[in-house]
Protein backbone atom coordinates (compact mmCIF):
# COMPACT_ATOMS: atom_id res chain seq x y z
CA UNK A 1 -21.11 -7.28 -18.00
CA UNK A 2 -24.17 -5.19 -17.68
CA UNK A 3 -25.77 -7.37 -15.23
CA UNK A 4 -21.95 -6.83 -13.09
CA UNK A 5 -22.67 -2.52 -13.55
CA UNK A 6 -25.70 -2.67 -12.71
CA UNK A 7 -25.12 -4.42 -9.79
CA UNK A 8 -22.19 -2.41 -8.07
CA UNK A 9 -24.34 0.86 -9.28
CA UNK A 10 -27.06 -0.07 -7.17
CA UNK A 11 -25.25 -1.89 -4.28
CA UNK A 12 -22.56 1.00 -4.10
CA UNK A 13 -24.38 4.05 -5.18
CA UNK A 14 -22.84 4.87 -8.06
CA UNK A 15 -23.83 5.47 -11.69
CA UNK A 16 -22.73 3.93 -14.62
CA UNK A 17 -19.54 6.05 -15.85
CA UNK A 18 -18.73 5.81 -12.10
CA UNK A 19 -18.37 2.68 -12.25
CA UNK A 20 -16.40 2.18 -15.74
CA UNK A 21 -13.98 5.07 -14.36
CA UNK A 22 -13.22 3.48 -11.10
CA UNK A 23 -12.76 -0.18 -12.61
CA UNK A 24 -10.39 0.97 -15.42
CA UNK A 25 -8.58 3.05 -12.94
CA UNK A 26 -8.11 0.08 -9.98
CA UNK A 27 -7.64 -2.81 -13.22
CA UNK A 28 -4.52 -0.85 -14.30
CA UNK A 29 -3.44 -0.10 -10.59
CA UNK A 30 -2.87 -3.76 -10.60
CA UNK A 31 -1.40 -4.14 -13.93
CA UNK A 32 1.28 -1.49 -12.62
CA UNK A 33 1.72 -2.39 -8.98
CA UNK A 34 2.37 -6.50 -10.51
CA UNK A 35 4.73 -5.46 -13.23
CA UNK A 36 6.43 -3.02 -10.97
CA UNK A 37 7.18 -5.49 -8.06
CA UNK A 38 8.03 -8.17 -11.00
CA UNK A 39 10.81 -5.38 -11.30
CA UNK A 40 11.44 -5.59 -7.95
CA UNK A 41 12.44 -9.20 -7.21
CA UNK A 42 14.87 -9.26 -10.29
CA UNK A 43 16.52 -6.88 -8.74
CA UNK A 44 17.04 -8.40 -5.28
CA UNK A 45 18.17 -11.70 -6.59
CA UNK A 46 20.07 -10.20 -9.51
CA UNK A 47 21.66 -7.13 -8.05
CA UNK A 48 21.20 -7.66 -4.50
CA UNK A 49 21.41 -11.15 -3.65
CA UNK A 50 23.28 -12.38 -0.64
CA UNK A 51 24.53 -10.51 2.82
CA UNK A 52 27.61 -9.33 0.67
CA UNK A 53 25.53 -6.80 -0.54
CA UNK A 54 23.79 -5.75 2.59
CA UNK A 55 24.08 -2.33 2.28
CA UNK A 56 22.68 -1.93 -0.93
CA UNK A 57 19.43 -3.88 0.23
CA UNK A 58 19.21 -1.59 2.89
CA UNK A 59 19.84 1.58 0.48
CA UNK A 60 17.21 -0.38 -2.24
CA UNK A 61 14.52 0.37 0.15
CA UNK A 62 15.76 3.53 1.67
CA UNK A 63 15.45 5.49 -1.79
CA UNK A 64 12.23 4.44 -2.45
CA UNK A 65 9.86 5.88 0.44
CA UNK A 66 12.59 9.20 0.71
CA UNK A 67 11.94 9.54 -3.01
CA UNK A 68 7.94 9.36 -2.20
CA UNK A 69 8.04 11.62 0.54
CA UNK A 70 9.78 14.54 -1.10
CA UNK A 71 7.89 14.56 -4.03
CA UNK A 72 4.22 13.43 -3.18
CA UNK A 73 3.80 17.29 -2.00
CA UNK A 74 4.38 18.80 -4.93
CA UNK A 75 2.30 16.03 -6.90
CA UNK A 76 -0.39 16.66 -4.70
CA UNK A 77 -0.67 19.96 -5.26
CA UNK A 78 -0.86 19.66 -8.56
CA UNK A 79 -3.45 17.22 -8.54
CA UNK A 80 -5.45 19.89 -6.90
CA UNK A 81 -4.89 22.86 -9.03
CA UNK A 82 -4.94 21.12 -12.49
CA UNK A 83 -6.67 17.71 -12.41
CA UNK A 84 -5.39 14.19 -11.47
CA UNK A 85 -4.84 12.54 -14.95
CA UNK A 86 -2.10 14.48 -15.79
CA UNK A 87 -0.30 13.12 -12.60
CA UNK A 88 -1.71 9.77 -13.12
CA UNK A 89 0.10 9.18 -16.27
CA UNK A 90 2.98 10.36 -15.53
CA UNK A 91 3.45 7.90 -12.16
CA UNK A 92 2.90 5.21 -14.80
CA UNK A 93 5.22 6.89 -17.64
CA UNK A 94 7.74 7.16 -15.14
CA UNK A 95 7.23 3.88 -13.58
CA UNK A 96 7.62 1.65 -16.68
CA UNK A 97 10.84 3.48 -17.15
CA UNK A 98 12.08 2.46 -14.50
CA UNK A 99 11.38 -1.18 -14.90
CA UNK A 100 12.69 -0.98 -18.63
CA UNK A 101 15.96 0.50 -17.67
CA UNK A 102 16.54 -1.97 -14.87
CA UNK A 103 17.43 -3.89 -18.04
CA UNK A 104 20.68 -1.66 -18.53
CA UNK A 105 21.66 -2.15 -14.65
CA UNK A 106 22.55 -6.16 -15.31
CA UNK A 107 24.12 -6.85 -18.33
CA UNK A 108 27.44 -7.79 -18.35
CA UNK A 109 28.55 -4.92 -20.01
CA UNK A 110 27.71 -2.50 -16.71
CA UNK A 111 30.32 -2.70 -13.96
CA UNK A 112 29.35 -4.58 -10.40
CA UNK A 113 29.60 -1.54 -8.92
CA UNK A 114 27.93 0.80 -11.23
CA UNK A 115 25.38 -1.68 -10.82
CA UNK A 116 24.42 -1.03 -7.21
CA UNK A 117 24.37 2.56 -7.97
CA UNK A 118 22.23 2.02 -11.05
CA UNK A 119 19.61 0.11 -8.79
CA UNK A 120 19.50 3.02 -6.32
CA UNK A 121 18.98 5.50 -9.19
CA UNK A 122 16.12 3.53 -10.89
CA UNK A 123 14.05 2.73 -7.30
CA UNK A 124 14.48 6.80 -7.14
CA UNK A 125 12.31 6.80 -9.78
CA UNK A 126 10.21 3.97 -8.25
CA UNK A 127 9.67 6.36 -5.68
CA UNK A 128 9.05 9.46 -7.74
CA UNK A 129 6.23 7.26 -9.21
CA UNK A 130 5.09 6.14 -5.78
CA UNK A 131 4.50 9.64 -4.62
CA UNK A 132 3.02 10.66 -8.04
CA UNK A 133 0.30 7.33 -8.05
CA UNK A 134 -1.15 7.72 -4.63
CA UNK A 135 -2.01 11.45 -4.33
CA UNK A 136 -3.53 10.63 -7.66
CA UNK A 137 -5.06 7.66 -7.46
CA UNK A 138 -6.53 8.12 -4.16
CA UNK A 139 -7.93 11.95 -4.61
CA UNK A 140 -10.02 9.98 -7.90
CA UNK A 141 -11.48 6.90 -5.52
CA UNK A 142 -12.40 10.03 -3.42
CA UNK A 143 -13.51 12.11 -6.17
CA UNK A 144 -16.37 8.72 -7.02
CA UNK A 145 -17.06 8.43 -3.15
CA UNK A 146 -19.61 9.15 -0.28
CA UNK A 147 -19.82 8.00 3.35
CA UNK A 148 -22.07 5.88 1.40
CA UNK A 149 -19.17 3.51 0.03
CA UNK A 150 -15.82 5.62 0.77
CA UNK A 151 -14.30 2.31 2.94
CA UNK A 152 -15.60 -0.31 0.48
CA UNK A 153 -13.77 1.73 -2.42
CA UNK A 154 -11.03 2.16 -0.24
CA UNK A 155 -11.06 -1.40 0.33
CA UNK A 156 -10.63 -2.44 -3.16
CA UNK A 157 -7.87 0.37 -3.68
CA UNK A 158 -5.97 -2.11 -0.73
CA UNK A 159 -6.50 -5.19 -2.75
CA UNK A 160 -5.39 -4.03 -6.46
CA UNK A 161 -2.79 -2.20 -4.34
CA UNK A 162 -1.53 -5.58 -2.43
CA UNK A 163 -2.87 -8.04 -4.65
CA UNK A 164 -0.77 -6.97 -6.99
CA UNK A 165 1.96 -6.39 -4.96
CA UNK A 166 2.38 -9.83 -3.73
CA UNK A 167 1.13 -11.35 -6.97
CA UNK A 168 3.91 -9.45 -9.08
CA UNK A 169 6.51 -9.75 -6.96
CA UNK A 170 5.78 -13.47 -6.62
CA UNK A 171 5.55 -14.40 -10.02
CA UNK A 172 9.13 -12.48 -10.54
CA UNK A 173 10.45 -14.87 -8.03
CA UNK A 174 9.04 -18.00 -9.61
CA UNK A 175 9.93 -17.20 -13.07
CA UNK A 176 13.23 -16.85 -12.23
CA UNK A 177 13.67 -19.69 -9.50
CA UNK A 178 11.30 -22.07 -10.69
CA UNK A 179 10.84 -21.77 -14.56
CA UNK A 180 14.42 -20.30 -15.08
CA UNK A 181 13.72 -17.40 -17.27
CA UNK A 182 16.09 -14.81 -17.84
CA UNK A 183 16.29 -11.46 -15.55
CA UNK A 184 16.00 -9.48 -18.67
CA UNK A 185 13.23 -11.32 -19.94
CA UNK A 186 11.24 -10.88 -16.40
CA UNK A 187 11.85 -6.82 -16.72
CA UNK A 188 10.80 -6.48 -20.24
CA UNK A 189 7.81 -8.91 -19.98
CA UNK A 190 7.16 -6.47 -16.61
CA UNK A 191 7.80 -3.31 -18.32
CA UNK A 192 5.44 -4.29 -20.99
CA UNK A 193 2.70 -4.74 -18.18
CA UNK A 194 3.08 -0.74 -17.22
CA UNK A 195 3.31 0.51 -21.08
CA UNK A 196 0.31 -1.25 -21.09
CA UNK A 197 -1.14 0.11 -17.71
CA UNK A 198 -0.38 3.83 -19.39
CA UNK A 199 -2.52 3.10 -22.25
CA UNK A 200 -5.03 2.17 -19.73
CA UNK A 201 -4.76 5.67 -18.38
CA UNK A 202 -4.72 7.51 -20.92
CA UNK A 203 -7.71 6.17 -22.98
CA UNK A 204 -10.05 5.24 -20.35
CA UNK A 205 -9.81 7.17 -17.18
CA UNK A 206 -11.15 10.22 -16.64
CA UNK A 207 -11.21 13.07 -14.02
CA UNK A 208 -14.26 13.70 -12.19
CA UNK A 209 -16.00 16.11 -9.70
CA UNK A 210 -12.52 17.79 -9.97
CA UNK A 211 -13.11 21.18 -7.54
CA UNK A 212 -9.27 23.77 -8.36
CA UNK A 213 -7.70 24.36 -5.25
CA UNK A 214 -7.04 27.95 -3.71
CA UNK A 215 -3.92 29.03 -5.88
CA UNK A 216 -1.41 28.59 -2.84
CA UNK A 217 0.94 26.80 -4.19
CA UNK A 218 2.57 23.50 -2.95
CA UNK A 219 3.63 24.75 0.45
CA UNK A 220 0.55 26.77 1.15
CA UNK A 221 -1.45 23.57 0.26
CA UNK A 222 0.85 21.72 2.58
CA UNK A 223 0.16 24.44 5.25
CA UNK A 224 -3.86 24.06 4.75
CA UNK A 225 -3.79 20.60 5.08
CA UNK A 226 -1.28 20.30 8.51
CA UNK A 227 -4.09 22.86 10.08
CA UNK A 228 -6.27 19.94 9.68
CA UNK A 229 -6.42 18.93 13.47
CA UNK A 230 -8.30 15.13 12.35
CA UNK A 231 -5.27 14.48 10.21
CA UNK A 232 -2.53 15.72 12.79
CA UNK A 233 -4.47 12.88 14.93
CA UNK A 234 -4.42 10.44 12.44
CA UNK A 235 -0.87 10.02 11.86
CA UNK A 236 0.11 8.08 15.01
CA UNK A 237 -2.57 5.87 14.28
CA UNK A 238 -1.57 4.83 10.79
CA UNK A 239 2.74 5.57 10.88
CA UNK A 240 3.35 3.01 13.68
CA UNK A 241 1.30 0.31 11.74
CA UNK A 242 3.41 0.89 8.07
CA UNK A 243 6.44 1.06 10.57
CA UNK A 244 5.54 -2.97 11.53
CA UNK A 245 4.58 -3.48 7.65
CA UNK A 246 8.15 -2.06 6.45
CA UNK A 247 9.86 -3.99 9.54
CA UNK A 248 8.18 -7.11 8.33
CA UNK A 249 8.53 -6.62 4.62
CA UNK A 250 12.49 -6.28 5.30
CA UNK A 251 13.41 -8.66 7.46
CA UNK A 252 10.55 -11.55 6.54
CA UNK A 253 13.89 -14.71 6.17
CA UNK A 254 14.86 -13.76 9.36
CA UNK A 255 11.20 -13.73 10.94
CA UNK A 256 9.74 -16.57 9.12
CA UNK A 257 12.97 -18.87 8.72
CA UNK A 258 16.06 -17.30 10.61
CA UNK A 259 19.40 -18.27 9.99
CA UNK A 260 20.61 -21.47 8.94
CA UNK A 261 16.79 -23.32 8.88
CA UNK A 262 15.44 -26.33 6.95
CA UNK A 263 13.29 -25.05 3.60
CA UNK A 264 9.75 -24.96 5.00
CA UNK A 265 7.83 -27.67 3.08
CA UNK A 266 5.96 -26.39 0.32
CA UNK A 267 2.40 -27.24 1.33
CA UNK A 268 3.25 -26.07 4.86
CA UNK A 269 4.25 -23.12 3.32
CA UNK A 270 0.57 -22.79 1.41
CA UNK A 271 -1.43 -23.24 4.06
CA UNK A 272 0.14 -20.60 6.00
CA UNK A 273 0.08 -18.23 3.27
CA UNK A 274 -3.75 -18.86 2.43
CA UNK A 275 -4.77 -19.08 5.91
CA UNK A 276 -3.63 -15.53 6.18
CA UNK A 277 -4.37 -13.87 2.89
CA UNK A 278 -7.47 -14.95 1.86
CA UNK A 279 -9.89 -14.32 4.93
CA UNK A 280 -7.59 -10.88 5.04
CA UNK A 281 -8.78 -9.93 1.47
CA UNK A 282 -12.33 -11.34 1.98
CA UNK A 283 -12.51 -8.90 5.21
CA UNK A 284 -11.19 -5.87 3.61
CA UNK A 285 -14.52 -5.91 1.67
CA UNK A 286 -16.73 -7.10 4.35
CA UNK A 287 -15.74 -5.09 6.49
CA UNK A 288 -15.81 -2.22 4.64
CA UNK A 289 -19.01 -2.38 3.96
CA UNK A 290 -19.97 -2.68 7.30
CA UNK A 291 -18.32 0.55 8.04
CA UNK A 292 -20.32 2.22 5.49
CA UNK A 293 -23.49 1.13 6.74
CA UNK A 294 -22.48 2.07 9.87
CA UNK A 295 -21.01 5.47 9.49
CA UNK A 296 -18.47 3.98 11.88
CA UNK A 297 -14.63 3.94 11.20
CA UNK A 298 -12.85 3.93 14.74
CA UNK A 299 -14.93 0.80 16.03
CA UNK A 300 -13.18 -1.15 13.22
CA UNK A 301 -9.98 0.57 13.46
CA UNK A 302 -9.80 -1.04 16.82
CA UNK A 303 -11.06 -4.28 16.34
CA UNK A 304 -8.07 -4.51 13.30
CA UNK A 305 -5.65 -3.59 15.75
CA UNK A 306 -6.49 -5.98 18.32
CA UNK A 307 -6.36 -8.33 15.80
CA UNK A 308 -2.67 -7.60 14.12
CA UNK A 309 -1.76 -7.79 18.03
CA UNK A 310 -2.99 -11.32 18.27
CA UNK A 311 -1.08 -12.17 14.93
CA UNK A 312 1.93 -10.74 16.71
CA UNK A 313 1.38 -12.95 19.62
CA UNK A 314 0.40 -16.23 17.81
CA UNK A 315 3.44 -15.85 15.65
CA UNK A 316 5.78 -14.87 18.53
CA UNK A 317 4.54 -18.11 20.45
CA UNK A 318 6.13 -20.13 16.87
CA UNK A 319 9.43 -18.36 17.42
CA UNK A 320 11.70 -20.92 17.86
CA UNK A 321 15.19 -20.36 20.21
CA UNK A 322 17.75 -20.38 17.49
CA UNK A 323 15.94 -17.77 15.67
CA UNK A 324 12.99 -18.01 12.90
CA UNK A 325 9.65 -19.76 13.66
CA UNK A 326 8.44 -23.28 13.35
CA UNK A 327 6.67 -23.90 10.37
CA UNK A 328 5.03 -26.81 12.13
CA UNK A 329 3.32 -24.86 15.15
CA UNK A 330 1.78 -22.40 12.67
CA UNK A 331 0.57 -24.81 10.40
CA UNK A 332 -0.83 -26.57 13.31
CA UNK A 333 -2.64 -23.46 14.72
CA UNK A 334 -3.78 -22.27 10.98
CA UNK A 335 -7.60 -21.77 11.82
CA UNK A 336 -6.84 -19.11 14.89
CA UNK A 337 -4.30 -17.13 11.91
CA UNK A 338 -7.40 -17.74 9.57
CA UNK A 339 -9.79 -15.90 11.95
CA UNK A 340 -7.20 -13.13 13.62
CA UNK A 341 -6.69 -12.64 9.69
CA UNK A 342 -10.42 -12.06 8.47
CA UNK A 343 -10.02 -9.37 11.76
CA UNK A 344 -7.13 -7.30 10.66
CA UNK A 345 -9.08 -6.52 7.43
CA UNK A 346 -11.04 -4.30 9.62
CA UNK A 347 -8.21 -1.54 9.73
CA UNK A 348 -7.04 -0.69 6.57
CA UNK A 349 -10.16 0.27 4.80
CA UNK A 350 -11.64 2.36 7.87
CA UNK A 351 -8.60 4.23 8.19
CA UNK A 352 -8.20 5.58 4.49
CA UNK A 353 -12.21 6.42 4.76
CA UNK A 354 -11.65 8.58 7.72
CA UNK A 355 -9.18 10.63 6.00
CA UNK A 356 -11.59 10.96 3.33
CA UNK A 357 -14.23 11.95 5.59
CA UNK A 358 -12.32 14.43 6.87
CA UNK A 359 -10.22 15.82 4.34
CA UNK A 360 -11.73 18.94 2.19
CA UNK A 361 -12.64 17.97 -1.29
CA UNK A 362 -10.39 21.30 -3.05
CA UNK A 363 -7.27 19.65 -1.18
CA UNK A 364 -8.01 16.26 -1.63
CA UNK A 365 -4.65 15.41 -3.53
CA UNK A 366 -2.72 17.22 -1.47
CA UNK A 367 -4.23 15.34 1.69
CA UNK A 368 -4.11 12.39 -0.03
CA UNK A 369 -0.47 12.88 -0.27
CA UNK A 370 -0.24 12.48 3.24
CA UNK A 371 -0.81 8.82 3.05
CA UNK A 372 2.65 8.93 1.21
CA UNK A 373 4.22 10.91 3.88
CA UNK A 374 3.07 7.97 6.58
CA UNK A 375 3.80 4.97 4.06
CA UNK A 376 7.17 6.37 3.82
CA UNK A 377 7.96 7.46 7.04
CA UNK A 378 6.65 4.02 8.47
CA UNK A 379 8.87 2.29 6.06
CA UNK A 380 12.26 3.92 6.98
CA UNK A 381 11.21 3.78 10.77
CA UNK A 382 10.27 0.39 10.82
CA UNK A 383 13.54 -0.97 9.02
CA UNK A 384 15.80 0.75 11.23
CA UNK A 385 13.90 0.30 14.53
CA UNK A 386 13.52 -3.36 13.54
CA UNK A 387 17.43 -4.08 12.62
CA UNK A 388 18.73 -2.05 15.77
CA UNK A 389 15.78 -4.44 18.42
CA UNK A 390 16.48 -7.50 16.14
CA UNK A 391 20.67 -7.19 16.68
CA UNK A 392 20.12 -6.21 20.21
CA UNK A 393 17.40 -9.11 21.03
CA UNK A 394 17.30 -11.75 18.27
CA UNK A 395 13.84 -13.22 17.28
CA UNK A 396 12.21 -11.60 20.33
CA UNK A 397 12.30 -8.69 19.06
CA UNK A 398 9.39 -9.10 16.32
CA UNK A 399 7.07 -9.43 19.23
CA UNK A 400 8.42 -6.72 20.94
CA UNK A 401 8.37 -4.37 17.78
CA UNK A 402 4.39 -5.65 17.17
CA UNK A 403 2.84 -5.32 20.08
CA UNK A 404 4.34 -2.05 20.99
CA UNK A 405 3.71 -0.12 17.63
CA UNK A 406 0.13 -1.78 18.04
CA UNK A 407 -0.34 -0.09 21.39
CA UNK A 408 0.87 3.12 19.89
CA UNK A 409 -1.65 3.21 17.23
CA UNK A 410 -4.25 2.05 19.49
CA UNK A 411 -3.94 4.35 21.65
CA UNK A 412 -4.04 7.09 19.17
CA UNK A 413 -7.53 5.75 17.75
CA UNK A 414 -8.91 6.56 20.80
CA UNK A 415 -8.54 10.16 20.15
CA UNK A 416 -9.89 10.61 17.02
CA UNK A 417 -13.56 11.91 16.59
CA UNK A 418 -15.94 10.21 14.74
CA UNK A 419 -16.31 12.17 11.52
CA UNK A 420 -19.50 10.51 10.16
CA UNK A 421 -21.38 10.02 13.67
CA UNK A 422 -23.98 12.55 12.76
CA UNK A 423 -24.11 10.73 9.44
CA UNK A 424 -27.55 12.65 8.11
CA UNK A 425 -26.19 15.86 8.41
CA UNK A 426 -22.29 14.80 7.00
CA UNK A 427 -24.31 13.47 3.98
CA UNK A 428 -26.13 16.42 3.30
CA UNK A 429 -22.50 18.35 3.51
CA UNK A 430 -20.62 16.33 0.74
CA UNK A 431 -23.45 16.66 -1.58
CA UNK A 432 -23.52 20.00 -1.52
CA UNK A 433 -19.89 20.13 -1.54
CA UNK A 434 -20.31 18.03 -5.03
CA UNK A 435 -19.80 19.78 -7.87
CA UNK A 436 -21.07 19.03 -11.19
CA UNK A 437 -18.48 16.67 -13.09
CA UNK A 438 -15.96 18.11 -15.52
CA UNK A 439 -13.47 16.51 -17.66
């Protein structure tokens, strides 16, 4: 273990309670986001399963980003004038809630209706936690970093984000499919992961470098952030992308198997998933690294967008006429999703290192914040784009909806500045913009 500390001190830059801060902080990130989305796929299959209850899917994921959006302000804020633990626990507090009273919304006792309603209420409060998390979360990987290792801390904020977003909500699946446990059991075995993410917090994360925002308030925080002109550019860079994530993460059995399709065969089925994930999660931290070193983010902003458009086009060439994609051409063509994969990783951590670079560190919760406002916007754009281009074209429309949020966010790259070009002289500014740490 001390051989591991010292190592990511000296290859990162960071010192010692650096590092124990940032690894208890990202270790029960994970814990929450898996036990969360645990949460989540009970309640799709147990609530929500089946076209019958099509508008309530559509509602389950409406409530959650509008619930981030109007309340990641105010958290932000808040992080700035009085610290970011405070916030920090409560997104977890409020979270394992949540998941412990999704109990209540399916036992037989509760009405089918009340049900549906019940589910919308509780993924409020998903939401609410959401909002709270990120402006937190992010504005203390910020707090740690330097344009010496902002994108490779940024990059592991993506994987304990992800990770444990597709690992939780996986393992729900399979525990109820596959080993046939209860729904109830699923929840409280998940809720037990956040109580135990909150002790987490509370005992062994800490807030550091924490500069007190200007006493403005929420909306005059909100105002001195929008007069940021490098975030104003930044958002049709990074909306259209979550817009293709949220149009994806809704309608993936229509995309991957349409209507009506054979099961894809389970090893099929692997291969396509590891063939994309893994060289995607060994790039995030490659590649963030490199754009450290650097002092480069738009380079490998562009290179991850050229590379999500040739995913778009490789899996748009699988689309088969009768709707859904053959298993059996992307298996077949596994190494070129391998590679465009290990290229997309390029994006994500460049993109939440510029807005570190240029955010100001007294508003740094508040401008994290702003990551909520695109993750949410993106994910009730891209739903409803995606189901009005998907009735109106059919499986063509997933290439359609790719490649032309791509070009949108491409585009938009090209106007950003480079914040760390002059990289000796944007060093110099953040350390003296460092103030001493305070707990």
């Amino acid at each position: 273990m001390d051989w591991t500390t010292g190592f990511l001190q000296r290859f990162l830059g960071l010192d010692r309670s650096d590092v124990s801060n940032l690894s208890a902080l990202y270790f029960a990130t994970f814990i929450m986001r898996a036990a969360a989305f645990a949460g989540v796929a009970v309640m799709q299959q147990v609530i929500l399963p089946g076209q019958a209850n099509a508008f309530w899917h559509g509602l389950l994921f409406a409530v959650y980003p509008v619930a981030e959006i109007a309340t990641v302000g105010y958290f932000g804020a808040q992080c700035d004038e009085h610290g970011r633990k405070r916030i920090l626990i409560f997104a977890h507090v409020i979270t394992a809630a949540a998941v412990l009273l999704f109990v209540l919304s399916i036992g037989s006792y509760v009405p089918e209706v009340a049900k549906a309603y019940l589910a919308a209420v509780f993924f409020t409060m998903f939401g609410i936690g959401a909002g709270a998390k990120v402006a937190s979360t992010l504005a203390m990987v910020n707090d740690h970093s330097s344009l010496r290792n902002r994108a490779q801390l940024m990059a592991v904020f993506d994987l304990v984000t992800f990770g444990g977003l597709a690992g939780g909500f996986g393992a729900g699946f399979l525990a109820l499919s596959a080993l046939l446990w209860s729904p109830d059991s699923v929840l409280l075995i998940a809720g037990a992961g956040v109580v135990l993410s909150v002790i987490l917090v509370w005992f062994f994360v800490q807030d550091a470098r924490f500069v007190p925002a200007p006493p403005l308030g929420t909306l005059g925080l909100l105002k001195e952030v929008f007069r940021n002109k490098d975030i104003i550019r930044l958002l049709p860079v990074y909306i259209p992308v979550v817009a293709l994530y949220g149009y994806v993460l809704t309608f993936t059995d229509q995309i991957i198997a349409g209507h009506g399709s054979a099961p894809i065969p389970i090893m099929t089925l692997t291969v396509i998933v590891l063939a994309f994930g893994v060289p995607l999660a060994v790039s995030l931290v490659a590649f963030g690294r490199w754009s450290d070193v650097a002092r480069l983010r738009r380079p490998f902003m562009l290179i991850g967008l050229g590379c999500f458009g040739g995913l778009a086009v490789l899996f748009s060439l699988a689309t088969e006429p009768g709707g859904g994609m053959d298993p059996n051409y992307l298996y077949g063509v596994w190494p070129g999703i391998a590679a465009l994969s290990f290229g997309a990783g390029t994006f994500p951590p460049a993109a939440l290192a510029y807005l570190g670079d240029v955010i100001h560190r007294d508003v740094s919760g508040t401008s994290f914040g702003i990551y909520s406002l695109i993750f949410g916007s993106g994910l009730i754009v891209g739903p409803i784009m995606g189901g009005a281009l998907t009735v109106t074209y059919g499986p063509v429309a997933f290439a359609i909806i790719a490649l032309s949020l791509i070009a949108i966010s491409a585009v938009a790259v090209l106007f950003l500045r480079e914040p760390a070009r002059n990289h000796a002289a944007a060093e110099a500014a953040t350390a003296a913009a460092d103030p001493p740490q305070t707990k």
